[in-house]
C-alpha atoms as a PDB file:
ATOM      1  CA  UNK A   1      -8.316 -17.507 -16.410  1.00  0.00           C
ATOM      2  CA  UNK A   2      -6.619 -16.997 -13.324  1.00  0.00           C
ATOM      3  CA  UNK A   3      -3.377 -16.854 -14.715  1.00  0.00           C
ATOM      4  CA  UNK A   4      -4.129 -13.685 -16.622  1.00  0.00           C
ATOM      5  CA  UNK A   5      -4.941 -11.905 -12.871  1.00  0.00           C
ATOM      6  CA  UNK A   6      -1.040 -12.421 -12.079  1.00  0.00           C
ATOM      7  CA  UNK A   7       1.476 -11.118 -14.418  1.00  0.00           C
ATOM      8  CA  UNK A   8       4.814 -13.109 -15.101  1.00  0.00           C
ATOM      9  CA  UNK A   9       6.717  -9.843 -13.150  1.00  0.00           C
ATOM     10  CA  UNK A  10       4.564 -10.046 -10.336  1.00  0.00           C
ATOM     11  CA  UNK A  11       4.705 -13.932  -9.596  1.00  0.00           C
ATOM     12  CA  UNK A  12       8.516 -13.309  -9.733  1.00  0.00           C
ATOM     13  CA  UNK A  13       8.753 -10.908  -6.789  1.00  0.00           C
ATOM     14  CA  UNK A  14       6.212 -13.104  -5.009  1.00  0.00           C
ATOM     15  CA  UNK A  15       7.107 -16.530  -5.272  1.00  0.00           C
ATOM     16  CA  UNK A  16      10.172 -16.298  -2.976  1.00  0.00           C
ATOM     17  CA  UNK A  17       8.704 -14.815  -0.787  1.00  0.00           C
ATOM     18  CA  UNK A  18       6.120 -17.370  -0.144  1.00  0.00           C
ATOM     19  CA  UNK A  19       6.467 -19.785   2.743  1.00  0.00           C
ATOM     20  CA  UNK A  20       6.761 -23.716   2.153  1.00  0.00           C
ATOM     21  CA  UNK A  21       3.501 -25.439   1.640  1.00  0.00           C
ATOM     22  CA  UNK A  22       3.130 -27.513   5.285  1.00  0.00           C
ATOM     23  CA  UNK A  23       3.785 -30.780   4.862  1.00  0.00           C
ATOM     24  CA  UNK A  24       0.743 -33.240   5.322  1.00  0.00           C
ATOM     25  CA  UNK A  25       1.969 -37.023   6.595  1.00  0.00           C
ATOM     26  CA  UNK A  26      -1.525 -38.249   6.720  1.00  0.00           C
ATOM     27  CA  UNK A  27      -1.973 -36.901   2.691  1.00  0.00           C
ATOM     28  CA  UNK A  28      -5.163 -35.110   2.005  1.00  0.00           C
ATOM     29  CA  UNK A  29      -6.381 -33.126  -0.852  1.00  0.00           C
ATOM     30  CA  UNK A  30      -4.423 -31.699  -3.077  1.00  0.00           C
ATOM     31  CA  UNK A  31      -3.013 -27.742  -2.160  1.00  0.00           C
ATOM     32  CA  UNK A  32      -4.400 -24.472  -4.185  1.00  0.00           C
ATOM     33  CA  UNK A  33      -1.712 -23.942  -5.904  1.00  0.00           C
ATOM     34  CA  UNK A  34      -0.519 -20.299  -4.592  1.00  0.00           C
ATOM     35  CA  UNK A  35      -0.360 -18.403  -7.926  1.00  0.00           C
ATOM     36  CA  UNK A  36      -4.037 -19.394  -8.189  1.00  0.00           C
ATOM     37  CA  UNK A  37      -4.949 -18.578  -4.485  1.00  0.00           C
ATOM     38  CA  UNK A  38      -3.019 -15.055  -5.208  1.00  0.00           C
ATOM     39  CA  UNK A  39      -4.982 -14.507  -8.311  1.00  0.00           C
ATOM     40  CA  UNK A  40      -8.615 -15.351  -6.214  1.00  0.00           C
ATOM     41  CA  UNK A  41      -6.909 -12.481  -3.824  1.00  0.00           C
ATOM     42  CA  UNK A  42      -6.729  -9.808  -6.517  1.00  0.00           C
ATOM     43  CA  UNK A  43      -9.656 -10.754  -7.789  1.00  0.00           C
ATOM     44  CA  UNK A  44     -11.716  -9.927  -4.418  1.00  0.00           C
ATOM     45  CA  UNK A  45      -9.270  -6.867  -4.207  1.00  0.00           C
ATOM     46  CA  UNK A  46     -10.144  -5.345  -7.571  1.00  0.00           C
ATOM     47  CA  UNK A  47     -13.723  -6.214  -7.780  1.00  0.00           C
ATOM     48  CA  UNK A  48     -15.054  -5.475  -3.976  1.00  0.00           C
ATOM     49  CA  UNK A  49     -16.939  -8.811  -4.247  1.00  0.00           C
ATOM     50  CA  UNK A  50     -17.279 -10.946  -0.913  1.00  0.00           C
ATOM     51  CA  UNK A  51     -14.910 -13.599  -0.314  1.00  0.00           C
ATOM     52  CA  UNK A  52     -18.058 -16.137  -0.357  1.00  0.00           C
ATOM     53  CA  UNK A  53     -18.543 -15.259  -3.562  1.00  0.00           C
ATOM     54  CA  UNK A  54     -15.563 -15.732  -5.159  1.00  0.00           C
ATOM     55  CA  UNK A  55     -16.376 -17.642  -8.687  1.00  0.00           C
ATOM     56  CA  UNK A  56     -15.175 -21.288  -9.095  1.00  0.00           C
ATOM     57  CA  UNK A  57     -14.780 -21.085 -12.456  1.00  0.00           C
ATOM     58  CA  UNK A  58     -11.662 -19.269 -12.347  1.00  0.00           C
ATOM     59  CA  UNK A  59      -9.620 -22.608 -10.770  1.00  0.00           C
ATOM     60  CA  UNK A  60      -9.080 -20.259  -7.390  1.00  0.00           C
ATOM     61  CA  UNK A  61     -10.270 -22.421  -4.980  1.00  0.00           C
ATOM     62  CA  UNK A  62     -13.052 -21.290  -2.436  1.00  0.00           C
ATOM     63  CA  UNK A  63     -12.938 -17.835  -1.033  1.00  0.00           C
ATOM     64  CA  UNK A  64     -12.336 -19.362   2.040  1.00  0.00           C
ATOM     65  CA  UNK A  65      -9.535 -20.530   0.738  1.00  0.00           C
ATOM     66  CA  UNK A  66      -7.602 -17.324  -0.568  1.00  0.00           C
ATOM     67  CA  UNK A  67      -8.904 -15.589   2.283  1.00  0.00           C
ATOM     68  CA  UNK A  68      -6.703 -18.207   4.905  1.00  0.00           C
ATOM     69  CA  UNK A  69      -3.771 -17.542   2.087  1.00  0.00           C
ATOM     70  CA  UNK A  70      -4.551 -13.840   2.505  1.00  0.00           C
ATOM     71  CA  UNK A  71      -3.996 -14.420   6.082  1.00  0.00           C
ATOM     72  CA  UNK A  72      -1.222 -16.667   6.445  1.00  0.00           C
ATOM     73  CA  UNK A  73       0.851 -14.628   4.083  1.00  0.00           C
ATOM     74  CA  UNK A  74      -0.462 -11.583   6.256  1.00  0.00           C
ATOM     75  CA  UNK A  75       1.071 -13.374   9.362  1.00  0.00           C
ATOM     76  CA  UNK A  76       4.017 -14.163   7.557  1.00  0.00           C
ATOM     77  CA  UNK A  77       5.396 -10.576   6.314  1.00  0.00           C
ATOM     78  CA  UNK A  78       5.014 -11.218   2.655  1.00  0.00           C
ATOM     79  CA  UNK A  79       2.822  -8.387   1.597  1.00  0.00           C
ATOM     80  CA  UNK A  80       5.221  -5.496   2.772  1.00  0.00           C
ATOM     81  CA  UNK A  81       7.726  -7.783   1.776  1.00  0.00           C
ATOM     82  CA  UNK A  82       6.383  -7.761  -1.607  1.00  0.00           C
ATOM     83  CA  UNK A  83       5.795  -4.011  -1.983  1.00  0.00           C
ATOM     84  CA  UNK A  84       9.536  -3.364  -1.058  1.00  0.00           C
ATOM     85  CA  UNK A  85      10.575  -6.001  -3.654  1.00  0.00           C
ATOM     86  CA  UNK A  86       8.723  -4.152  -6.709  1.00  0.00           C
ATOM     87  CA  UNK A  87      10.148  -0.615  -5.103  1.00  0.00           C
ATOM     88  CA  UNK A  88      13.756  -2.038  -5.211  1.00  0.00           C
ATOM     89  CA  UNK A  89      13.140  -2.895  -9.094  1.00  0.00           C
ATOM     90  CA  UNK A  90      11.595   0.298  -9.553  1.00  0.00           C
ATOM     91  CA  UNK A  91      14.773   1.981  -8.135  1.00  0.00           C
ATOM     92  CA  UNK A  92      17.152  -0.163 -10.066  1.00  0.00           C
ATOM     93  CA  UNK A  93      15.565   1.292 -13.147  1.00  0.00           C
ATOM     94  CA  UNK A  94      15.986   4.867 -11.806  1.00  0.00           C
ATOM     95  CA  UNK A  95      12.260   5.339 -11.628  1.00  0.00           C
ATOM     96  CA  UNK A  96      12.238   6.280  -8.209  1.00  0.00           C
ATOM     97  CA  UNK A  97      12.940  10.382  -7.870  1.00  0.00           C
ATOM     98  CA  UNK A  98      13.900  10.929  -4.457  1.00  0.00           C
ATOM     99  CA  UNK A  99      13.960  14.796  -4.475  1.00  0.00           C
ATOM    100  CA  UNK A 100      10.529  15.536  -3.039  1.00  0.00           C
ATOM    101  CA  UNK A 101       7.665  13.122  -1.679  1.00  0.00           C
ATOM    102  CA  UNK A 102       4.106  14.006  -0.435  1.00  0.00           C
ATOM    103  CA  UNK A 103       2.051  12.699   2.563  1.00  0.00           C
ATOM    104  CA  UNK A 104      -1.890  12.239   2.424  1.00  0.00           C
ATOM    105  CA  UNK A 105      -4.597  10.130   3.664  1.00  0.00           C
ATOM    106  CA  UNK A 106      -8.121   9.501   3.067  1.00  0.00           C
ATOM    107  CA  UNK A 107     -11.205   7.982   4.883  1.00  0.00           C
ATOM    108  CA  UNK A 108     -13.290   5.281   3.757  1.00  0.00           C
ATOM    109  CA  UNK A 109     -16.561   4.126   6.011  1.00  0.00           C
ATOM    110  CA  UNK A 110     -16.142   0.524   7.572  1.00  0.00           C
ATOM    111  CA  UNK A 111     -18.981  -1.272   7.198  1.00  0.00           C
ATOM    112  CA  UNK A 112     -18.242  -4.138   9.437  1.00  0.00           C
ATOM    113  CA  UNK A 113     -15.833  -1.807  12.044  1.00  0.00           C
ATOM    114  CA  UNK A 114     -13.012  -3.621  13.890  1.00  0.00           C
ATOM    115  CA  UNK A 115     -10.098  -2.489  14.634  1.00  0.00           C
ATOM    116  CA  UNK A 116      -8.416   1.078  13.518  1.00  0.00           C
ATOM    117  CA  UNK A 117     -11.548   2.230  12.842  1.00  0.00           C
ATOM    118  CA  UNK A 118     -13.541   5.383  14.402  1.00  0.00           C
ATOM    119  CA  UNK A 119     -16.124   7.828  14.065  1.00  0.00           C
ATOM    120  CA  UNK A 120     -15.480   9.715  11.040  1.00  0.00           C
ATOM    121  CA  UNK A 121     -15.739  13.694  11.890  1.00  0.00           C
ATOM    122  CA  UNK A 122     -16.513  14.059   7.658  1.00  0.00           C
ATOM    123  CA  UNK A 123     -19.255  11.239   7.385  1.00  0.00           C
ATOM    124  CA  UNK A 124     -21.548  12.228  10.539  1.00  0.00           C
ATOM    125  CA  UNK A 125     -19.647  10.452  12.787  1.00  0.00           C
ATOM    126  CA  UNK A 126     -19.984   7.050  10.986  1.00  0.00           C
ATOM    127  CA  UNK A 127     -17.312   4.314  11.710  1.00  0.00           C
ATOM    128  CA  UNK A 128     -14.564   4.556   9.531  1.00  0.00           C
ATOM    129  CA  UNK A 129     -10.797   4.285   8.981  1.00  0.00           C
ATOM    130  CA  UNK A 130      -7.922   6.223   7.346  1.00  0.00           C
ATOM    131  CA  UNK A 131      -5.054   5.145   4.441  1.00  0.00           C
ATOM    132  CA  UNK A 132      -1.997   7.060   5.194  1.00  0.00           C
ATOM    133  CA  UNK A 133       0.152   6.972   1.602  1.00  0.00           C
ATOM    134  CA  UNK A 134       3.092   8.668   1.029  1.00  0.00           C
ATOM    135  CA  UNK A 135       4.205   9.078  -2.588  1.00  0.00           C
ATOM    136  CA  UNK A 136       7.818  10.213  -4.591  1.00  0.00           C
ATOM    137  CA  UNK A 137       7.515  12.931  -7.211  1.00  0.00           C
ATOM    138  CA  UNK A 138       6.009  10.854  -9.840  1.00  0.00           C
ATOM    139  CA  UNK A 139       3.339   9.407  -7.618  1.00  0.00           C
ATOM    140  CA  UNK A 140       4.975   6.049  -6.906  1.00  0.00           C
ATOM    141  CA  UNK A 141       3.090   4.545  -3.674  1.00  0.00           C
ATOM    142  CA  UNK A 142       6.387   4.462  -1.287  1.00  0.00           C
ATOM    143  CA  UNK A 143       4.652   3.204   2.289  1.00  0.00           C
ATOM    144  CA  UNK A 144       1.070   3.020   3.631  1.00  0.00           C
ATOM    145  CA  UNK A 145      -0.301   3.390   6.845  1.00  0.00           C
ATOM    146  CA  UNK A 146      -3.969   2.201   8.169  1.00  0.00           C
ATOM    147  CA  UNK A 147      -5.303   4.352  11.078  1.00  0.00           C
ATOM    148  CA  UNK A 148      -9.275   5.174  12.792  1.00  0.00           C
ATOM    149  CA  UNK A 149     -11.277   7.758  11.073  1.00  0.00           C
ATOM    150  CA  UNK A 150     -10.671  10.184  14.314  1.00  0.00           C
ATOM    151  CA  UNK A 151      -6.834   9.918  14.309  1.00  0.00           C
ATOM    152  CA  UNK A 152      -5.458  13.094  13.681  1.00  0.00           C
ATOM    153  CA  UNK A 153      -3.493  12.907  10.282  1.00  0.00           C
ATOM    154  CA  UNK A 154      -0.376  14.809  11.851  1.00  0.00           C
ATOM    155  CA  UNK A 155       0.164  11.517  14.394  1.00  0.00           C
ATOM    156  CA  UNK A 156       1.061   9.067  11.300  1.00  0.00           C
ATOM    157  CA  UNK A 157       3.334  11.572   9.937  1.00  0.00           C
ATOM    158  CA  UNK A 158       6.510   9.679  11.150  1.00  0.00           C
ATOM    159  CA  UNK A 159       5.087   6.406  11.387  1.00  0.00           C
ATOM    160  CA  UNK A 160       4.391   6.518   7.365  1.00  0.00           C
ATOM    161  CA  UNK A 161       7.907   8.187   7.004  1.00  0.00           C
ATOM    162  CA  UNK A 162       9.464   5.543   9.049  1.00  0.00           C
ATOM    163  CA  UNK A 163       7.740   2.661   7.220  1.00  0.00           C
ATOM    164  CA  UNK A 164       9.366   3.944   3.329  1.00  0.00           C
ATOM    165  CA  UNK A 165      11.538   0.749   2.914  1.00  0.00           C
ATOM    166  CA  UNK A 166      15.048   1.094   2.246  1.00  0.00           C
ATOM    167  CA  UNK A 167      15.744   0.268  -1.345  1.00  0.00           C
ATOM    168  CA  UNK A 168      19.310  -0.017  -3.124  1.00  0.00           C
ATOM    169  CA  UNK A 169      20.137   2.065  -5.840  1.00  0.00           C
ATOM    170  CA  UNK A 170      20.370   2.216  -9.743  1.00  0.00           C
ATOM    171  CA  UNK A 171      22.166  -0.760 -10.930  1.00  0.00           C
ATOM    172  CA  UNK A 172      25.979   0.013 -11.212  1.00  0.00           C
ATOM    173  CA  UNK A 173      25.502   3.319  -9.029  1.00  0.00           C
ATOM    174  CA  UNK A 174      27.240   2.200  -5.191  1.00  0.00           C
ATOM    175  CA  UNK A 175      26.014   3.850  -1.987  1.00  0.00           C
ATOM    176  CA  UNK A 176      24.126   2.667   1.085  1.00  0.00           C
ATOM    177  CA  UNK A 177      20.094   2.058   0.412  1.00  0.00           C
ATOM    178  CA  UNK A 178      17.985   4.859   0.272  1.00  0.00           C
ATOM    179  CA  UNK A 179      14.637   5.218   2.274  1.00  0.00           C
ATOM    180  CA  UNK A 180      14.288   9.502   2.482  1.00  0.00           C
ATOM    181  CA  UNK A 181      13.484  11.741   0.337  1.00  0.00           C
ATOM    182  CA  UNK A 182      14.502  14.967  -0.669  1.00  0.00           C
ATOM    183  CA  UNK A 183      11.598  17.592   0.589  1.00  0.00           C
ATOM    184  CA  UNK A 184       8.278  16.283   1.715  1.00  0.00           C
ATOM    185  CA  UNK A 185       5.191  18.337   0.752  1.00  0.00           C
ATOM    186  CA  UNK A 186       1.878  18.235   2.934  1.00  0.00           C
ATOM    187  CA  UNK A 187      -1.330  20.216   3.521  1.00  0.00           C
ATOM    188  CA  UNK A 188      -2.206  22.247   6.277  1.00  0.00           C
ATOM    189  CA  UNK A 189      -3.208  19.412   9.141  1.00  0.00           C
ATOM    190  CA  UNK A 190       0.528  18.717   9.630  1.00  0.00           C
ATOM    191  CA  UNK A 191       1.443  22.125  10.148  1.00  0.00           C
ATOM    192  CA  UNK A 192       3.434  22.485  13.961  1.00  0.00           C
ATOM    193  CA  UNK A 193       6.846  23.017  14.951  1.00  0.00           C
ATOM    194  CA  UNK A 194       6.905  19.111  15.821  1.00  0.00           C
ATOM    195  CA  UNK A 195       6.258  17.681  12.914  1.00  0.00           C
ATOM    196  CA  UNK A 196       8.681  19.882  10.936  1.00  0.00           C
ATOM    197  CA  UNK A 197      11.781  19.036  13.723  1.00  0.00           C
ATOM    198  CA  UNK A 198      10.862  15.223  13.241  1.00  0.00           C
ATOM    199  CA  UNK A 199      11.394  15.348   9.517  1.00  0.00           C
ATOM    200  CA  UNK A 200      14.239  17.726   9.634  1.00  0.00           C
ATOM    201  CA  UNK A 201      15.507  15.159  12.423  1.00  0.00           C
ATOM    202  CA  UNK A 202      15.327  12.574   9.206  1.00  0.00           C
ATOM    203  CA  UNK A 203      17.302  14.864   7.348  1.00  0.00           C
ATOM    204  CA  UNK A 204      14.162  15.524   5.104  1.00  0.00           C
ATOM    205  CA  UNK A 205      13.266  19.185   4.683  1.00  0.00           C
ATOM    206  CA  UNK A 206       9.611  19.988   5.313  1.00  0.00           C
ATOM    207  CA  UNK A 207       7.125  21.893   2.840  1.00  0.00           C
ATOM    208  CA  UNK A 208       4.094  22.020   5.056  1.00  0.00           C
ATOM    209  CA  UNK A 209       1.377  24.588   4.428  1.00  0.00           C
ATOM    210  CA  UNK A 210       1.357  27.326   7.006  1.00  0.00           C
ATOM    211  CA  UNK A 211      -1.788  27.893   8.163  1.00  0.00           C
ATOM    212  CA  UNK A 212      -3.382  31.369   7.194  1.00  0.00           C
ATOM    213  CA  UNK A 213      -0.159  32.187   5.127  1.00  0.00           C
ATOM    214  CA  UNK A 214      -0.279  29.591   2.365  1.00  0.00           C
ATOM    215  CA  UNK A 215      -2.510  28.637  -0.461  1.00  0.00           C
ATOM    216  CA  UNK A 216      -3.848  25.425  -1.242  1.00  0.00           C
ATOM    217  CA  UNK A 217      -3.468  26.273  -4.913  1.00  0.00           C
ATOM    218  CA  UNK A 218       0.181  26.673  -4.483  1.00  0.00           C
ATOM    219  CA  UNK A 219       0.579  23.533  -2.605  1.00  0.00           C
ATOM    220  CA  UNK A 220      -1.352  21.648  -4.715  1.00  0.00           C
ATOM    221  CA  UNK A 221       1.424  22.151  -7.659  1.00  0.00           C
ATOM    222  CA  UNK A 222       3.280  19.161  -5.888  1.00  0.00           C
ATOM    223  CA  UNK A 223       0.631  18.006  -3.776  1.00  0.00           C
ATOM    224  CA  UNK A 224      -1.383  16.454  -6.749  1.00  0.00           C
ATOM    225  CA  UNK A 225       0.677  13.406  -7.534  1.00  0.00           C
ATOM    226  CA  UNK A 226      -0.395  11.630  -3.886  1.00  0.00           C
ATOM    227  CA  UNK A 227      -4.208  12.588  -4.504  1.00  0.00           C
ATOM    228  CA  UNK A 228      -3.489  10.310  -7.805  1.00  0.00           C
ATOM    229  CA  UNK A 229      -2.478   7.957  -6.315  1.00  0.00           C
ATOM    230  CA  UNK A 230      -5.055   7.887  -3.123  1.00  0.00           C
ATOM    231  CA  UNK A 231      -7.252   7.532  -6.400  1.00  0.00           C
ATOM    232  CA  UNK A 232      -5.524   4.615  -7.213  1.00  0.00           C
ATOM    233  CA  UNK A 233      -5.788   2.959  -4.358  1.00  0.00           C
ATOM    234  CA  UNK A 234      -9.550   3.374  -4.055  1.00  0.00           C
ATOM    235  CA  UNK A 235      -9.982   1.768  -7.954  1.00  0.00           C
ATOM    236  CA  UNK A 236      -9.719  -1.295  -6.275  1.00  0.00           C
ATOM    237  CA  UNK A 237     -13.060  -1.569  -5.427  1.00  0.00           C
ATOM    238  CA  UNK A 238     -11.778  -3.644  -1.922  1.00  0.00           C
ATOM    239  CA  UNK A 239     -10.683  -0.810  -0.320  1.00  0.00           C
ATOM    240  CA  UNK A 240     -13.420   1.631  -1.278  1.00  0.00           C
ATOM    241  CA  UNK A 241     -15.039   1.015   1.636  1.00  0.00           C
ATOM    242  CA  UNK A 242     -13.709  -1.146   4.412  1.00  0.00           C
ATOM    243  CA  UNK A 243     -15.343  -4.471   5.161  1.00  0.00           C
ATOM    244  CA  UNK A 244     -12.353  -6.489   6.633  1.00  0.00           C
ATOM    245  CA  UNK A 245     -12.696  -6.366  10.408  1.00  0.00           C
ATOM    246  CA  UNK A 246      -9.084  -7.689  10.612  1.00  0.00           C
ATOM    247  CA  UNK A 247      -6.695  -4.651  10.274  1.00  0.00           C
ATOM    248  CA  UNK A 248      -4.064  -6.717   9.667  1.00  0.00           C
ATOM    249  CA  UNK A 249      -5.730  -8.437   6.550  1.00  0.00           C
ATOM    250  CA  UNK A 250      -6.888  -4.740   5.825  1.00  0.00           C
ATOM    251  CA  UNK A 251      -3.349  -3.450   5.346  1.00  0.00           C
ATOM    252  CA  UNK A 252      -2.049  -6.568   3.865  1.00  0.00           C
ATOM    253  CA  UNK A 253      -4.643  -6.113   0.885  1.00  0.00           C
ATOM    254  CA  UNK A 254      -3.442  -2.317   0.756  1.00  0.00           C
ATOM    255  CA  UNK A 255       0.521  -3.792   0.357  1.00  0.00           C
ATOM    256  CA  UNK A 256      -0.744  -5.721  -2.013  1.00  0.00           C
ATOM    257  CA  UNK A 257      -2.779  -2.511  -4.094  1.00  0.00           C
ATOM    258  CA  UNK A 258       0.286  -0.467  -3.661  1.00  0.00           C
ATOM    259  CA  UNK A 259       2.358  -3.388  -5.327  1.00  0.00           C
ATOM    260  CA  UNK A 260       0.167  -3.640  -8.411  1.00  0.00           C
ATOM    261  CA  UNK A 261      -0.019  -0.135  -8.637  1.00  0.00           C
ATOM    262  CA  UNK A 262       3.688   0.314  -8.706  1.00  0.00           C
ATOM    263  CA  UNK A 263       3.953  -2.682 -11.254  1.00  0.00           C
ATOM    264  CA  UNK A 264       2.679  -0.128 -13.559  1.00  0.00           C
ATOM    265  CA  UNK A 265       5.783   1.402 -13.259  1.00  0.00           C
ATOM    266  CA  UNK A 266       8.410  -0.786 -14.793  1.00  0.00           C
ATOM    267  CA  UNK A 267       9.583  -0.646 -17.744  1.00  0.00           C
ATOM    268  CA  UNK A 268       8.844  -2.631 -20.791  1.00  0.00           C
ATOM    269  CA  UNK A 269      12.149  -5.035 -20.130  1.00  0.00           C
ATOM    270  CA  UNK A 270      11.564  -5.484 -16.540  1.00  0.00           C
ATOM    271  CA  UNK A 271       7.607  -6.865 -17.545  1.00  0.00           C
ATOM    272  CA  UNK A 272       8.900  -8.803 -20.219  1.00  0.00           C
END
């Protein structure tokens, strides 16, 4: 059963990326295997169930158990790893379009609050926190950011920008790896002088909404591929509202959303 949570394509980018199992001179019980932990993991992450209640009878371990994996995989880079690793098969097959991008976020409430999180000016001040996503033009989930509630969206514009992974290029195609695109499209609450010279600085040319000039309707003729995927992101049920108080663990589960969602991606070889 919990084979059929991981696909073949996704255990391939993941398992090198996995650190040795410790060794353990006195012996002990025998290890979770890790494509069973993994599976627990997206299990929790696509049903929003609590980590206590993670069934035994899918041959995951305890919850307690995925959630240390969770961690110690957190602590050891492999979620962003992962994430780039789809991206740079996604881009060998061309499916990346560079030409234009778009920058969003969304709140979600935090149930449990920790860190990044803050009082929400859109949910009566409750405690919340913020997924920054920037997408290309068909919508694939290029970098995430995790932020409070009251951050301003404009002050993860270049952090989000900055954290796009450099990827290599279609397969027989040379040239150094590619991490900016085209144009980058956003509403209205990045609109200043700053935030256009920092992308121009990038060489990315801005499409911000001006303020009392343009119309959302206009924008939203690009715009509509990142509110997609913000959609996405918040069909797995773990990160419709927030109850990690971790951040870390928090943005390690979102890596790990934006990886299945870009599995989708591939084509029919590349899942074969």
């Amino acid at each position: 059963m919990s084979l059929l949570l991981v696909s073949d394509d996704l255990w391939e980018a993941i398992e090198p990326l996995l650190p040795k199992e410790p060794p353990k001179p006195k012996g002990g019980r025998p290890r979770i295997p890790d494509r069973a932990a993994l599976a627990g993991i997206i299990f929790i992450l696509r049903t929003g169930a609590p980590w206590r209640l993670l069934p035994r009878e899918l041959g995951c371990g305890s919850g307690w158990t995925c959630w240390r994996r969770l961690r110690d995989w957190q602590a050891a880079g492999v979620w962003e790893r992962l994430h780039a690793t789809v991206l740079n098969w996604l881009c060998d097959e061309g499916a990346i379009d560079w030409s234009r991008a778009s920058l969003d976020s969304i709140s979600v409430r935090a149930k449990r609050g920790g860190a990044e999180t803050g009082p929400d000016p859109v949910d009566r001040g409750k405690r919340g926190s913020k997924y920054h996503l920037v997408v290309d033009r068909n919508g694939i989930l290029l970098a995430v950011r995790l932020s409070a509630a009251n951050v301003h969206d404009s002050k993860l514009l270049e952090p989000v920008v900055d954290a796009i992974p450099a990827v290599v290029g279609p397969r027989g195609r040379p040239g150094r790896p590619r991490k900016r695109p085209g144009k980058l499209h956003a509403d209205k609450a990045y609109d200043s002088s700053e935030k256009r010279r920092a992308l121009r600085s990038r060489g990315i040319t801005p499409r911000i909404a001006r303020r009392g000039v343009d119309s959302s309707g206009r924008l939203g003729r690009h715009r509509w591929v990142v509110e997609r995927s913000l959609a996405w992101l918040l069909g797995f049920r773990r990160l419709g509202v927030r109850y990690e108080r971790r951040s870390d663990l928090l943005l390690g589960l979102l890596h790990l959303a934006c990886s299945l969602a870009c599995v989708r991606f591939l084509g029919p070889v590349a899942q074969a």
